[in-house]
Protein backbone atom coordinates (compact mmCIF):
# COMPACT_ATOMS: atom_id res chain seq x y z
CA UNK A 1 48.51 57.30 -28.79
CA UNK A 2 46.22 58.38 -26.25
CA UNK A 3 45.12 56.00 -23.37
CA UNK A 4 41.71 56.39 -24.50
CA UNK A 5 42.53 55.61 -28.11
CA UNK A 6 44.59 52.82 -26.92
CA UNK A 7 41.16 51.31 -24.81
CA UNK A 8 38.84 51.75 -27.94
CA UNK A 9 41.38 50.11 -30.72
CA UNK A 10 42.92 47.14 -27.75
CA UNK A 11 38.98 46.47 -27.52
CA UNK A 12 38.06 46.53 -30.61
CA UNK A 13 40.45 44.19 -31.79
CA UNK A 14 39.82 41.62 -28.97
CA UNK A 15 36.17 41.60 -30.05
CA UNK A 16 37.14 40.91 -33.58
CA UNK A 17 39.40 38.51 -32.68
CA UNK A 18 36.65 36.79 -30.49
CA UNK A 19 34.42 36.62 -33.33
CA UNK A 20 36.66 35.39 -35.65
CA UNK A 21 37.74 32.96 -33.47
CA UNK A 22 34.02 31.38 -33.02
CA UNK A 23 33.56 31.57 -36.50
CA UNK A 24 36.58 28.66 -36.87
CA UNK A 25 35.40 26.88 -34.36
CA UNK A 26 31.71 26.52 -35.81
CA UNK A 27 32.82 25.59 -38.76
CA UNK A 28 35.04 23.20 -37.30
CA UNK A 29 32.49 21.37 -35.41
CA UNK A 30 30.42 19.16 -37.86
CA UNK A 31 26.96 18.11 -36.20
CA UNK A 32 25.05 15.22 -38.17
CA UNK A 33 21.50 15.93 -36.45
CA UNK A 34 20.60 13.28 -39.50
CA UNK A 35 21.97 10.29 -37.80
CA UNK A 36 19.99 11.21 -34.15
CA UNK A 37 17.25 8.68 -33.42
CA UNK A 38 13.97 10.35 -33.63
CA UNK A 39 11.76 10.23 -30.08
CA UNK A 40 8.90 8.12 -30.44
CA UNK A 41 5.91 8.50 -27.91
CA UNK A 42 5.12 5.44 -25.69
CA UNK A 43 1.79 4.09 -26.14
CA UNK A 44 -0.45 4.97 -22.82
CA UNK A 45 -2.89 2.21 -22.17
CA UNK A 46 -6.32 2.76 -21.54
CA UNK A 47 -5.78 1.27 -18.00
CA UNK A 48 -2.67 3.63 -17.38
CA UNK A 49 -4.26 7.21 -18.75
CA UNK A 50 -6.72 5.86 -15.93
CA UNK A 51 -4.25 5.81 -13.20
CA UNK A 52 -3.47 9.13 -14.15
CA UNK A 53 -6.64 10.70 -14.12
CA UNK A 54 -7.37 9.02 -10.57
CA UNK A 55 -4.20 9.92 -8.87
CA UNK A 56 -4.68 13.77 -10.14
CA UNK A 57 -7.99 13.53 -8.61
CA UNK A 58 -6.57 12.23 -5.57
CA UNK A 59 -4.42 15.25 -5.23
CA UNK A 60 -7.83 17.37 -6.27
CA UNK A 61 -9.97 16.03 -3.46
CA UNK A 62 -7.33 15.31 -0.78
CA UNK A 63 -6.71 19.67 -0.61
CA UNK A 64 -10.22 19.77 0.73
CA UNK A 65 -9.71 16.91 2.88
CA UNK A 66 -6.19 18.51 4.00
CA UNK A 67 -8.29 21.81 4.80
CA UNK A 68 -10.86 19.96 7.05
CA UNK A 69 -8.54 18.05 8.99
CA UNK A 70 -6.34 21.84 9.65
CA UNK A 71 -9.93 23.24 10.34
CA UNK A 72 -10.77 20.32 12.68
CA UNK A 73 -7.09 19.96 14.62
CA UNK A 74 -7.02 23.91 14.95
CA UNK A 75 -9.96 23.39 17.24
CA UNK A 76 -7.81 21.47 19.58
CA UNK A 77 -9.35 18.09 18.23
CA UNK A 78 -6.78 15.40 17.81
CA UNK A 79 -8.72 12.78 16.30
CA UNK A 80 -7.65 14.17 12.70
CA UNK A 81 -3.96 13.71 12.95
CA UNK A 82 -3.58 10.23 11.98
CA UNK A 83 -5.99 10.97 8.66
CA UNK A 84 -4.07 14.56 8.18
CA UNK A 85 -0.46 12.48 7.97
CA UNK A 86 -2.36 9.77 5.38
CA UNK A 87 -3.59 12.43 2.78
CA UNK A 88 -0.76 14.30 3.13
CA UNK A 89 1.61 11.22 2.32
CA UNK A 90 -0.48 10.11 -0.34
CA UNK A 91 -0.39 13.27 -2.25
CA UNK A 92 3.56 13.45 -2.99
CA UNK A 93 3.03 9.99 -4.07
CA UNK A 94 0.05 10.51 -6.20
CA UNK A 95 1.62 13.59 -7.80
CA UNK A 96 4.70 11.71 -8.82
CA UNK A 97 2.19 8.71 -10.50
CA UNK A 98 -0.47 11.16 -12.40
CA UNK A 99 3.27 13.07 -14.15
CA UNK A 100 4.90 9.62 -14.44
CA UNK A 101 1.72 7.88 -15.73
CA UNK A 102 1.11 10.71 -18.37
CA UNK A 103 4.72 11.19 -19.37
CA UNK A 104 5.39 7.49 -19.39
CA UNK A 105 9.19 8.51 -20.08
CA UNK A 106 10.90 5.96 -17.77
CA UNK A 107 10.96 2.31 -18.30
CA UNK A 108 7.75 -0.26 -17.77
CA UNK A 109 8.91 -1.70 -14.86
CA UNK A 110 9.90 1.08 -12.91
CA UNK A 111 6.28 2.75 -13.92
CA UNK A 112 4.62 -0.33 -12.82
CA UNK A 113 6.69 -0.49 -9.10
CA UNK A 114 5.63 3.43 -9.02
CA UNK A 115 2.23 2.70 -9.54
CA UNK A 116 1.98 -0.09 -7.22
CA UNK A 117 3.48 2.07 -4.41
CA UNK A 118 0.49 4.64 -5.22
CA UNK A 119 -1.86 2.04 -4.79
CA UNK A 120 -0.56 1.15 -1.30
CA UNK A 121 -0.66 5.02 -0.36
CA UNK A 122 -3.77 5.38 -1.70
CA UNK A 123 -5.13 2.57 0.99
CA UNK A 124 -3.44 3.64 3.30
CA UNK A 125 -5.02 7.43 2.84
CA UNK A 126 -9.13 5.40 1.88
CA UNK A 127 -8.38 3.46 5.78
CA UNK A 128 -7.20 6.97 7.37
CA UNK A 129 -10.16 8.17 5.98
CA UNK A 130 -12.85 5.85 6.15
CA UNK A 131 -13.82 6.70 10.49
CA UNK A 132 -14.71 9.79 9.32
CA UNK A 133 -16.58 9.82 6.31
CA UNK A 134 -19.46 9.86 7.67
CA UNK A 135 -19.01 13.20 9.66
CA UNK A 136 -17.13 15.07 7.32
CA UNK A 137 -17.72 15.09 3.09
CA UNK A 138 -14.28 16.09 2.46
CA UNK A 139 -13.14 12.97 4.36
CA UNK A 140 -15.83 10.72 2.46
CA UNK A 141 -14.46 12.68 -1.32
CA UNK A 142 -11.25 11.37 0.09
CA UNK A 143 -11.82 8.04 0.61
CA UNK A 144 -13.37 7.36 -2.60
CA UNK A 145 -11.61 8.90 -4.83
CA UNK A 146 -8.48 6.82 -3.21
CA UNK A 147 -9.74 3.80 -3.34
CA UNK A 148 -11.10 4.56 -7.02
CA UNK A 149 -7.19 5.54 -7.79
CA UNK A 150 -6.07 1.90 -5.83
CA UNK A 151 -9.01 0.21 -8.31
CA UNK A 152 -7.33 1.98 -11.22
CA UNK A 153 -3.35 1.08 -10.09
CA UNK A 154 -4.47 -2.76 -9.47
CA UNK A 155 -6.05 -2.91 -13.21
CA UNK A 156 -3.35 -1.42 -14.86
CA UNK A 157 -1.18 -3.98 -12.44
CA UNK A 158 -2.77 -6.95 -14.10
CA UNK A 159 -2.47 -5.76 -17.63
């Protein structure tokens, strides 16, 4: 036998041996997808699909506000910085609340601790905000929509 016959029929019969061998071991594993609990949907609250339509808006209007401040510290203007480092805090944490909030996988109380903490950034961001509303809309788009989210986390807080 040839090297080259030896190759094709050593191969050949490894693949067919791999094949069979999966074969057993399908069979031999039993599955009873029967007995798995089915996944049942929480029910979202009105007051909760509210939090998560605030804090995506947050995250909408804080992109312009994020742009504005860059624009404005670019130009060698500090008084920015403190409002850049509020929007850009409260966006990680509003993020996390609008896909936890619709979602709703993990447990009430750990929602409701989430949701609280978004309210607190979302103060924090409105108070960054707030001395420059005035002078700049993206600052003032900011500011409310925050403190619309914080409105939104506190009802769903009391429910």
């Amino acid at each position: 036998m040839e090297r080259r016959d030896f190759m094709k029929t050593g191969l050949a019969g490894a693949a067919a041996g791999l094949v069979a061998s999966s074969a057993v071991a399908a069979k031999e594993e039993k599955h009873d997808h029967g007995s798995m609990q089915k996944y049942v949907a929480p029910v979202v609250s009105d007051e909760l699909k509210k939090v998560a339509e605030t804090a995506h808006d947050c995250v909408k209007t804080a992109n312009a506000c994020i742009a504005e401040c860059n624009r404005v510290l670019a130009l060698g203007q500090g008084s920015m910085a403190e409002c850049q480092v509020a929007v850009l805090s409260m966006v990680s944490v509003c993020e996390a609340t609008a896909v936890n909030a619709t979602t709703h996988l993990v447990g009430d109380e750990l929602l409701r601790r989430l949701v609280d903490v978004c309210r607190e950034f979302c103060d924090y961001c409105a108070d960054a905000c707030e001395p420059h509303a005035e002078h700049y809309a993206e600052c003032k788009n900011c500011m409310e929509s925050c403190r619309e989210c914080s409105d939104a986390c506190q009802a769903f807080l009391k429910t």
